[in-house]
Protein backbone atom coordinates (compact mmCIF):
# COMPACT_ATOMS: atom_id res chain seq x y z
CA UNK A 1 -35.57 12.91 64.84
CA UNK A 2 -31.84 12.36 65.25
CA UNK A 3 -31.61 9.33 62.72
CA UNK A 4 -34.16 11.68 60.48
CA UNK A 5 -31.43 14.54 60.52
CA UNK A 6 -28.25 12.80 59.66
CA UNK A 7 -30.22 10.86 56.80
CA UNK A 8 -30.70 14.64 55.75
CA UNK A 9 -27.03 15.48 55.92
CA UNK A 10 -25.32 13.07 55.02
CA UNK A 11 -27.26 11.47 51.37
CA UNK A 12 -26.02 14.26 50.20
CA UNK A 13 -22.03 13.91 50.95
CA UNK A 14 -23.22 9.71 49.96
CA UNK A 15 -24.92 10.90 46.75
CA UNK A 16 -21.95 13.00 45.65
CA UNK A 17 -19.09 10.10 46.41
CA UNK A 18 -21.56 7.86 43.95
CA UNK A 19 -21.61 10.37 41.41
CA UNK A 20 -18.07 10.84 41.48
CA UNK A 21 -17.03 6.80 41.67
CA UNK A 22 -19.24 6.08 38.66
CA UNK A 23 -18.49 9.42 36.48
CA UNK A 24 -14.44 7.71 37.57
CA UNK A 25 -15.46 4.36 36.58
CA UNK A 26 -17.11 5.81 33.17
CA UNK A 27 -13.95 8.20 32.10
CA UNK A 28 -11.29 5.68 33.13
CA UNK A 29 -9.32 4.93 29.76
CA UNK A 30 -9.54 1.00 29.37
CA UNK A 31 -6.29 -0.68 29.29
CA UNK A 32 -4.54 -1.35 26.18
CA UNK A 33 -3.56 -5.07 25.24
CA UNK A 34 -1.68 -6.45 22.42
CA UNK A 35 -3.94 -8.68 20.69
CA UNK A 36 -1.19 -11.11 20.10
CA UNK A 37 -0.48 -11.09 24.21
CA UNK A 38 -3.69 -11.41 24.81
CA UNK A 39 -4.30 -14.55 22.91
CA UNK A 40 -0.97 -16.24 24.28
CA UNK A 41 -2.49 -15.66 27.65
CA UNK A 42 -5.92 -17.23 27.17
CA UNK A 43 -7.91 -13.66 27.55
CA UNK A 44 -10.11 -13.79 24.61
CA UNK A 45 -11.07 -16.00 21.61
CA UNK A 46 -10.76 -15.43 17.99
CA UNK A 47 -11.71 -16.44 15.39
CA UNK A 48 -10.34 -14.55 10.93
CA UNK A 49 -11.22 -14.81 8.00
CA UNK A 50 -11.11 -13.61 4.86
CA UNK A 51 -14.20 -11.34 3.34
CA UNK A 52 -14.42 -12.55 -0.03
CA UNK A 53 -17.10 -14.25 -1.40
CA UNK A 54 -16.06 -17.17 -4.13
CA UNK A 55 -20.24 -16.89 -5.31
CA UNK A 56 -20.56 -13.24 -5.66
CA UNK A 57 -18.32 -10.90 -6.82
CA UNK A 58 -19.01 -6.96 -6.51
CA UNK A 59 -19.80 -5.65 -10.19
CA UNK A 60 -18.48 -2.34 -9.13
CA UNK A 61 -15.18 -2.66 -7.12
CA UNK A 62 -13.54 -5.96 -7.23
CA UNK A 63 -10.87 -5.29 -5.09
CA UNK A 64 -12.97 -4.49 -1.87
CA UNK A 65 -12.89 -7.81 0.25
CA UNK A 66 -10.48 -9.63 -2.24
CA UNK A 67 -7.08 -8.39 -1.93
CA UNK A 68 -6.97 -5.13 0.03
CA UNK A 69 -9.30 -2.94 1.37
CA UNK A 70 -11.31 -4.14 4.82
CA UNK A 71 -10.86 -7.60 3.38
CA UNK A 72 -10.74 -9.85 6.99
CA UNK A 73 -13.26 -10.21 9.24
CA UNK A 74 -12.32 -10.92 12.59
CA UNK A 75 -14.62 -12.36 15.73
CA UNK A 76 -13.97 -11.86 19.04
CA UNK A 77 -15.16 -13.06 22.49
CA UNK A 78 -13.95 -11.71 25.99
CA UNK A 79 -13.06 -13.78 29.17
CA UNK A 80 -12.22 -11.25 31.10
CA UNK A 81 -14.66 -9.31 33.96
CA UNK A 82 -13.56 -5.56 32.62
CA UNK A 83 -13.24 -3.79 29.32
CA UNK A 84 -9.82 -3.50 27.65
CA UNK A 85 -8.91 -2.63 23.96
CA UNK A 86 -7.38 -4.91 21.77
CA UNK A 87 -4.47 -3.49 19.65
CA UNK A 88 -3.58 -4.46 16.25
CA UNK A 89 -0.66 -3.06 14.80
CA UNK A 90 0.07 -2.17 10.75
CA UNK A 91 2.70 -3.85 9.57
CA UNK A 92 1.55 -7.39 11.67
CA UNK A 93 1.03 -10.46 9.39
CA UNK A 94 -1.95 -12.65 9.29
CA UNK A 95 -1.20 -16.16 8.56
CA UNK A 96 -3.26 -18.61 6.92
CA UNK A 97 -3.80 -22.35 7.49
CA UNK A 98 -4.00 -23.24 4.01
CA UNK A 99 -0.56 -22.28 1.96
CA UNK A 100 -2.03 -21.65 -1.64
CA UNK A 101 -3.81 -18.68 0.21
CA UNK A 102 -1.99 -15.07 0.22
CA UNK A 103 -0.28 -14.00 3.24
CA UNK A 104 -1.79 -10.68 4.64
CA UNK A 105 -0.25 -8.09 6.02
CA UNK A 106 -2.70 -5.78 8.24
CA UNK A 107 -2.61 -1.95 6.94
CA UNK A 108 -4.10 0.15 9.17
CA UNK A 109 -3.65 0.07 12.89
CA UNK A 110 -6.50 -1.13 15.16
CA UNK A 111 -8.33 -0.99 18.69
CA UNK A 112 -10.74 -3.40 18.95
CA UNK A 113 -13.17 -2.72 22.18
CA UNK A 114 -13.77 -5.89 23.99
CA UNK A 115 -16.49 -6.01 26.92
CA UNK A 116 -16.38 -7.81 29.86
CA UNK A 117 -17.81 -11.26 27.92
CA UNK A 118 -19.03 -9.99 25.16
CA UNK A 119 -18.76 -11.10 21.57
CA UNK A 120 -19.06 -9.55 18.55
CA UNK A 121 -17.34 -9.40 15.10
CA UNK A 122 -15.93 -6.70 12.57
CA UNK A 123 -13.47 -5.74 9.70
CA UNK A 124 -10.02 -4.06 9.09
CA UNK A 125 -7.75 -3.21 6.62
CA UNK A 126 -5.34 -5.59 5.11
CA UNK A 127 -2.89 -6.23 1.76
CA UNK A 128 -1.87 -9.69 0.49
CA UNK A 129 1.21 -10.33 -0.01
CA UNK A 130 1.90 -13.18 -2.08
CA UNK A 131 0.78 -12.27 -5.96
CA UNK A 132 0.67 -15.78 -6.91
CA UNK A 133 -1.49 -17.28 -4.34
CA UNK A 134 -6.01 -17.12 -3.63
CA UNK A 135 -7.02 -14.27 -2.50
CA UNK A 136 -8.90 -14.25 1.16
CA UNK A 137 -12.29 -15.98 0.88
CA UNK A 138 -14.51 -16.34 3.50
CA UNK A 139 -13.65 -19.90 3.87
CA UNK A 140 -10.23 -19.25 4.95
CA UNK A 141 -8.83 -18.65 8.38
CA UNK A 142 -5.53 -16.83 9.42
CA UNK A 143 -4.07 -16.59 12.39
CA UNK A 144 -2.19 -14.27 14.13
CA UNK A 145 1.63 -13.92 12.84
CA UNK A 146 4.82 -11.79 13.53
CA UNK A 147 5.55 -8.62 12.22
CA UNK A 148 6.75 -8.00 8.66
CA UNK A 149 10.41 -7.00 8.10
CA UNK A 150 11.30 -2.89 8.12
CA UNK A 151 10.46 -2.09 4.93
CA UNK A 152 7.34 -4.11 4.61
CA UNK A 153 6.42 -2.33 7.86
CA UNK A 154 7.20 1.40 6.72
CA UNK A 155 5.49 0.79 3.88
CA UNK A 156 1.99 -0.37 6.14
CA UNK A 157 2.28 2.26 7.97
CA UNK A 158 2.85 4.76 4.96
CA UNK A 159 -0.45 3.76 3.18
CA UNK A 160 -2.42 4.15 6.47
CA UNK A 161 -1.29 7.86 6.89
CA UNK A 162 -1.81 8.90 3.05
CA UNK A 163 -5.07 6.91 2.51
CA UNK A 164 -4.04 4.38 -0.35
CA UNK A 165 -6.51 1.46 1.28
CA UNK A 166 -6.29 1.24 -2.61
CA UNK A 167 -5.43 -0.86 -5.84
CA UNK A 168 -2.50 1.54 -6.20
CA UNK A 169 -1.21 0.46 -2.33
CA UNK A 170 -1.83 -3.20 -3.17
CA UNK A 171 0.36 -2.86 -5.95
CA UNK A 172 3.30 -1.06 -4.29
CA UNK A 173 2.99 -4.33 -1.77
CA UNK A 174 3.45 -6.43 -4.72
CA UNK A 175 6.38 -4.44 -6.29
CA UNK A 176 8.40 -4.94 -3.05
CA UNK A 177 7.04 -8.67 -2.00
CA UNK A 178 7.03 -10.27 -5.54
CA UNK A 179 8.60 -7.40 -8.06
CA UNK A 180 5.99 -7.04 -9.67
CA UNK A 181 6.60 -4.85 -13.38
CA UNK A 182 4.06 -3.24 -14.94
CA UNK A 183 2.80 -5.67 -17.14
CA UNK A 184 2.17 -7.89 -14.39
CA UNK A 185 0.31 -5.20 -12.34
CA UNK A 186 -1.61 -4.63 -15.73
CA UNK A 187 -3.58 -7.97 -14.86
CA UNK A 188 -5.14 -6.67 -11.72
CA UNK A 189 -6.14 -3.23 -13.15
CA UNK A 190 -2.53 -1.07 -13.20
CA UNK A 191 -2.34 1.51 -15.97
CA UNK A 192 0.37 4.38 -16.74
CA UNK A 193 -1.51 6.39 -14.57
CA UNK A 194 -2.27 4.33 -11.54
CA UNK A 195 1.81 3.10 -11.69
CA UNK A 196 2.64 6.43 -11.57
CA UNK A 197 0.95 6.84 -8.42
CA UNK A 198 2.16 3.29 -6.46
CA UNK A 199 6.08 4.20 -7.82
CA UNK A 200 5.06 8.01 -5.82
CA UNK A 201 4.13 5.59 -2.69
CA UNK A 202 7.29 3.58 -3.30
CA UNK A 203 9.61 6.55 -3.84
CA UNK A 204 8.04 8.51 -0.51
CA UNK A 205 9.10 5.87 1.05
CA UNK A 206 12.69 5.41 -0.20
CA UNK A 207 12.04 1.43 -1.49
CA UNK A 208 13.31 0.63 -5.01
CA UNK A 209 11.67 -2.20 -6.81
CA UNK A 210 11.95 -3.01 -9.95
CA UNK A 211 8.92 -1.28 -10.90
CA UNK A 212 10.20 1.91 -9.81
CA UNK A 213 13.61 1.35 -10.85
CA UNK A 214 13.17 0.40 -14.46
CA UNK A 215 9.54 1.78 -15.36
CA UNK A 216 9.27 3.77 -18.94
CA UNK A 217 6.05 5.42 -19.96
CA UNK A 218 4.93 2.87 -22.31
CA UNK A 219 3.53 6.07 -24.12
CA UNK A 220 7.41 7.18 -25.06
CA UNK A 221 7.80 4.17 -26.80
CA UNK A 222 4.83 4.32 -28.58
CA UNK A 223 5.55 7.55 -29.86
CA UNK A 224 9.28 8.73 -29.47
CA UNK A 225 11.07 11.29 -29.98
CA UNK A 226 11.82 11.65 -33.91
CA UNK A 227 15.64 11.32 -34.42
CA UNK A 228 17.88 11.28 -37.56
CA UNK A 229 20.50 8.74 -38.68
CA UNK A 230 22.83 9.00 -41.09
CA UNK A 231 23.92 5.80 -43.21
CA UNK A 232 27.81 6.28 -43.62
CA UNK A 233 27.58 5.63 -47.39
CA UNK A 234 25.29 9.11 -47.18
CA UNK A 235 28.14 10.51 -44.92
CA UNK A 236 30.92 9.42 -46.85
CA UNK A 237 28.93 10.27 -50.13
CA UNK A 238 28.51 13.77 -48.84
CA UNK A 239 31.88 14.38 -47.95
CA UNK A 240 33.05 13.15 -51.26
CA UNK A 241 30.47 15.46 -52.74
CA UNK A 242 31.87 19.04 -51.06
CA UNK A 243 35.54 18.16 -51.39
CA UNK A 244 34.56 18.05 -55.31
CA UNK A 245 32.58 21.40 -55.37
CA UNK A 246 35.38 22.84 -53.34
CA UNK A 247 37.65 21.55 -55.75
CA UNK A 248 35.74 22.92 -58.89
CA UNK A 249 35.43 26.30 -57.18
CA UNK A 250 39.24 26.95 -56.20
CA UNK A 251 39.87 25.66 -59.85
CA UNK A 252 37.69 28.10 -60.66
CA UNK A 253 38.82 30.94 -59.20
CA UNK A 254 42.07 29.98 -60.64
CA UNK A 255 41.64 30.22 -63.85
CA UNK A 256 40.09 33.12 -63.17
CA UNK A 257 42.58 34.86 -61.61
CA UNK A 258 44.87 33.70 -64.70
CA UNK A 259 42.90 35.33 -67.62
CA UNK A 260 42.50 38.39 -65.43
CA UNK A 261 46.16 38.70 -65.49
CA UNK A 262 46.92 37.40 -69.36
CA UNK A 263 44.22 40.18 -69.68
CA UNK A 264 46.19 43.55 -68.46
């Protein structure tokens, strides 16, 4: 009877501390790793790539998963026994083993979930930076690299906060990292409208580039403004022409004034 009453009293007081251990467990904010940290110290594995596909090529949007946009993939497996997040910051460079490929710079800031051994894979947001160079394929793998220098960075972070995971973002990238003018930025889809927009970007974030140091509306020159000039035979012509008929006229008058006089 005695073992039957405690049982009574106290599941409830053991029922409540269980409750309140697991609701802790479930609302305890996971702790926060650098992604870069956590691969020096052996805590997960990874594995990037690019997203682009060399055998198919979206009809619509050829920019998504070629040069910006959510174009690397990224697979990740955790050693570890509890669940942290994996940080990825904007403005951190992705490095790829093969040179000819573009440089990326990641443009959009990340936590990446990792369970206690779990795996699983995803995509983020990233630029290339390197005009010249491939494009990310799904065949190539980057790795983990510094961050960019300050204005690179600012500039990251810029297009994350006003929503240019764009063609007009990409090419603000390339008018800091390799000048790019507008006629080159007219071969991957830049018009007078769209440059107006990446020199905005640019200019919000006080870098000059070439573009938006030199850029003319191509439209001005098309049609300018009308102007007038004067050939100096006209000019000297002209002048020649009123000191005559100002010489005719005093003459005039002269001889006017003379037979007016003769006259009284």
């Amino acid at each position: 009877m005695r073992k039957l009453f405690l049982l009574v009293v106290l599941s409830p007081v053991v029922f409540i501390n269980t409750v309140r251990a697991n609701d802790s467990l479930e609302h305890r904010t996971p702790t926060e790793i650098p992604i870069k940290e956590a691969i020096e110290k052996g805590l997960v594995n990874i594995r990037m790539n690019g997203t682009y596909n060399d055998y198919f090529i979206e009809l619509l949007d050829q920019g998504e998963g070629m040069h910006y946009g959510k174009c690397t993939a990224i697979d990740l497996g955790s050693k570890l026994d509890s669940m942290v997040l994996l940080k990825l910051e904007a403005g951190t460079l992705l490095t790829p083993k093969d040179n000819s490929v573009q440089v990326m710079i990641v443009t959009h800031d990340v936590l990446f979930p990792l369970y206690p051994h779990k795996q699983y894979w995803t995509r983020f947001y990233a630029m290339c930076t390197q005009l010249q160079n491939h494009p990310p394929s799904i065949a190539q793998e980057f790795k983990i690299g510094g961050m960019a220098d300050t204005n690179l960075i600012k500039l990251a972070k810029y297009l994350q906060v006003s929503f240019n995971q764009n063609m007009i973002g990409q090419h603000a990238v390339w008018a800091y990292t390799d000048k790019a003018n507008f006629d080159t930025l007219k071969k991957y889809g830049a018009d007078t409208n769209s440059v107006k927009r990446t020199i905005e970007i640019l200019n919000a974030v006080n870098i000059i580039t070439p573009l938006n140091n030199t850029f003319t509306n191509p439209e001005q020159k098309q049609n300018p403004i009308p102007t007038m000039t004067l050939n100096s035979y006209i000019v000297y012509g002209g002048m020649g022409l009123i000191g005559f008929l100002s010489l005719v006229t005093i003459t005039a008058l002269i001889r006017r004034k003379k037979n007016n006089e003769m006259a009284v």
